[in-house]
Protein backbone atom coordinates (compact mmCIF):
# COMPACT_ATOMS: atom_id res chain seq x y z
CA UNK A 1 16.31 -39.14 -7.10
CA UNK A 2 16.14 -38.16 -10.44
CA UNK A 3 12.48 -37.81 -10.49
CA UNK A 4 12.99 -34.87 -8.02
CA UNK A 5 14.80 -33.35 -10.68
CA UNK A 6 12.05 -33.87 -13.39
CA UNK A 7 9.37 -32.25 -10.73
CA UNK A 8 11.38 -29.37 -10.00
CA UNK A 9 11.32 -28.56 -13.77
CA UNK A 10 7.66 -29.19 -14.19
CA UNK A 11 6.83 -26.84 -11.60
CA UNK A 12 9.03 -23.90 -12.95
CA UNK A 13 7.78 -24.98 -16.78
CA UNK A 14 4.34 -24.76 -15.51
CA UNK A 15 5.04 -21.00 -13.43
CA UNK A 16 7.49 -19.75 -17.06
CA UNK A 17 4.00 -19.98 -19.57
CA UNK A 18 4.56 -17.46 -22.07
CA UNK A 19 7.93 -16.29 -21.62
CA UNK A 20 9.76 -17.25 -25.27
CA UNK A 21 11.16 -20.36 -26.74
CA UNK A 22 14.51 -19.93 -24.53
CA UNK A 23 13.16 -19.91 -21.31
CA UNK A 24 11.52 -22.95 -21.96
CA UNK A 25 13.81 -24.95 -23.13
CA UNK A 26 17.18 -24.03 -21.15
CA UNK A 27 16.41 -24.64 -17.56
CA UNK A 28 19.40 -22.72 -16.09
CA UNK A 29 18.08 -19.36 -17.68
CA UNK A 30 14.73 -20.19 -16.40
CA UNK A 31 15.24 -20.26 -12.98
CA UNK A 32 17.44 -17.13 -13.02
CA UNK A 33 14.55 -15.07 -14.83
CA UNK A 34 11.50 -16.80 -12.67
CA UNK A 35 13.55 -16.29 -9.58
CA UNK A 36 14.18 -12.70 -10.35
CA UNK A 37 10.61 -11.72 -11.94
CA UNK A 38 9.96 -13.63 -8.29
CA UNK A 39 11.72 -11.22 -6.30
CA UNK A 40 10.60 -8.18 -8.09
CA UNK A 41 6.94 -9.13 -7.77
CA UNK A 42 7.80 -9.13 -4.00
CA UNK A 43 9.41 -5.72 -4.25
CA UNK A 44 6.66 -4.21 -6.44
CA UNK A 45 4.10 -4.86 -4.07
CA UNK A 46 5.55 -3.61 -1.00
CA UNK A 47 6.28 -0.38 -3.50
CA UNK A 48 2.48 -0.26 -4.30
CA UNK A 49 1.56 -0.20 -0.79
CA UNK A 50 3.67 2.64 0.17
CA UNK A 51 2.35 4.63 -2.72
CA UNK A 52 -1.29 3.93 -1.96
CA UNK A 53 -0.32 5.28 1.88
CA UNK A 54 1.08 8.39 0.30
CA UNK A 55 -1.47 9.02 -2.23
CA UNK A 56 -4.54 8.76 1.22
CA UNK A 57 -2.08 11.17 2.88
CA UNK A 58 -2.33 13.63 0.40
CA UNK A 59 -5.58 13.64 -0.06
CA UNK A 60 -6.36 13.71 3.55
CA UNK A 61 -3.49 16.67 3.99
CA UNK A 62 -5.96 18.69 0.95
CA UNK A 63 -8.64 18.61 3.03
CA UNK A 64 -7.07 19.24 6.40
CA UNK A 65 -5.10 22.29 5.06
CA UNK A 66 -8.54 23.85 3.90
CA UNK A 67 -9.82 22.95 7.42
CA UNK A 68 -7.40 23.30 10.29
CA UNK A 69 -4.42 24.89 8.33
CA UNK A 70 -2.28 22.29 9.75
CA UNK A 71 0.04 19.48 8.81
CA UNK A 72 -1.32 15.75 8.26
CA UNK A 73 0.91 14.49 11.27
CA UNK A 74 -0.57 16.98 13.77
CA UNK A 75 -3.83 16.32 12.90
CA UNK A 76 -3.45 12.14 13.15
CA UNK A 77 -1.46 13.14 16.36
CA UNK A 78 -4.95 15.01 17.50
CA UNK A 79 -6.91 12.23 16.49
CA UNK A 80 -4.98 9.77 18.49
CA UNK A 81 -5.05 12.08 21.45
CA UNK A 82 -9.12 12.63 21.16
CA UNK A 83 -8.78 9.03 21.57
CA UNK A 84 -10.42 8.74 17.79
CA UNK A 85 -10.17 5.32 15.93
CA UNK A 86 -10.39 6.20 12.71
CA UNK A 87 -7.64 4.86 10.07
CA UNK A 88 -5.46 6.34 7.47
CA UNK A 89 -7.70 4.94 4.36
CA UNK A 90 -11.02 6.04 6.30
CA UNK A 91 -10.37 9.50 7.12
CA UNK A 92 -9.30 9.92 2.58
CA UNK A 93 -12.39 8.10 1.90
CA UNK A 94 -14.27 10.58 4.54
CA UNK A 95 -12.29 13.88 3.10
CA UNK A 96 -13.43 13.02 -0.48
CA UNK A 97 -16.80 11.60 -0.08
CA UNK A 98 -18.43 13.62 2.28
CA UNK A 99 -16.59 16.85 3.22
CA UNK A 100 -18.85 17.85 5.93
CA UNK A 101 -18.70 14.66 7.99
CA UNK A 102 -14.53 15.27 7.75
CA UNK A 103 -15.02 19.10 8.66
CA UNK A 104 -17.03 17.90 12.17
CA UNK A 105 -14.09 15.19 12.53
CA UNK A 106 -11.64 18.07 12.00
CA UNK A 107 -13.61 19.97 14.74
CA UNK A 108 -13.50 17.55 17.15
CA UNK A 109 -10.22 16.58 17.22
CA UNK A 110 -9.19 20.53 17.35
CA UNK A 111 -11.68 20.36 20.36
CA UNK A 112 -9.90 17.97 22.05
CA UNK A 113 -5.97 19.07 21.09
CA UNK A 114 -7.50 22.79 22.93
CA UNK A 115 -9.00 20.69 26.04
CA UNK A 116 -5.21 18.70 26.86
């Protein structure tokens, strides 16, 4: 059993690499700070994908407001009724890269939100 022990504190040595003299040495305050720089990590990168999603919505709601003078929703709601796959990430990419290709995308869709 006690080898267990002597594992479990390898493993958290081994994940604590430059973190100070105390966190090597006192066990007890090195799980507490790996488990919570653990948890935060976990946090952080459900935080960075929500940004990233809001970040392509804005750029896609720049170009759609100089286009259809409409709100991002009703346009992916247009899209979705044209029976368009095209994702979030794509259609920023498309705005910003090549403006004309999102303009005919932009026409189509109003096409299609005219014809139901």
């Amino acid at each position: 059993m006690p080898r267990h022990h002597v594992a479990v504190r390898k493993k958290f040595l081994n994940l604590q690499k430059g973190s100070g003299e105390i966190a090597k040495t006192i066990c007890a305050f090195l799980w507490m700070h790996k488990t919570r720089a653990m948890a935060y990590s976990y946090a952080h990168r459900k935080l960075k994908k929500r940004d990233f999603r809001n970040f392509m919505d804005l750029k896609t709601w720049s170009c759609c407001k100089d286009e259809m003078a409409s709100r991002t929703a009703s346009f992916i709601f247009g899209l979705k009724k044209a029976g368009c796959e095209i994702n979030r990430k794509m259609l920023s990419e498309l705005a910003i890269s090549s403006p004309e290709a999102f303009t005919e995308v932009v026409h189509f869709v109003r096409k299609a939100a005219l014809a139901s």
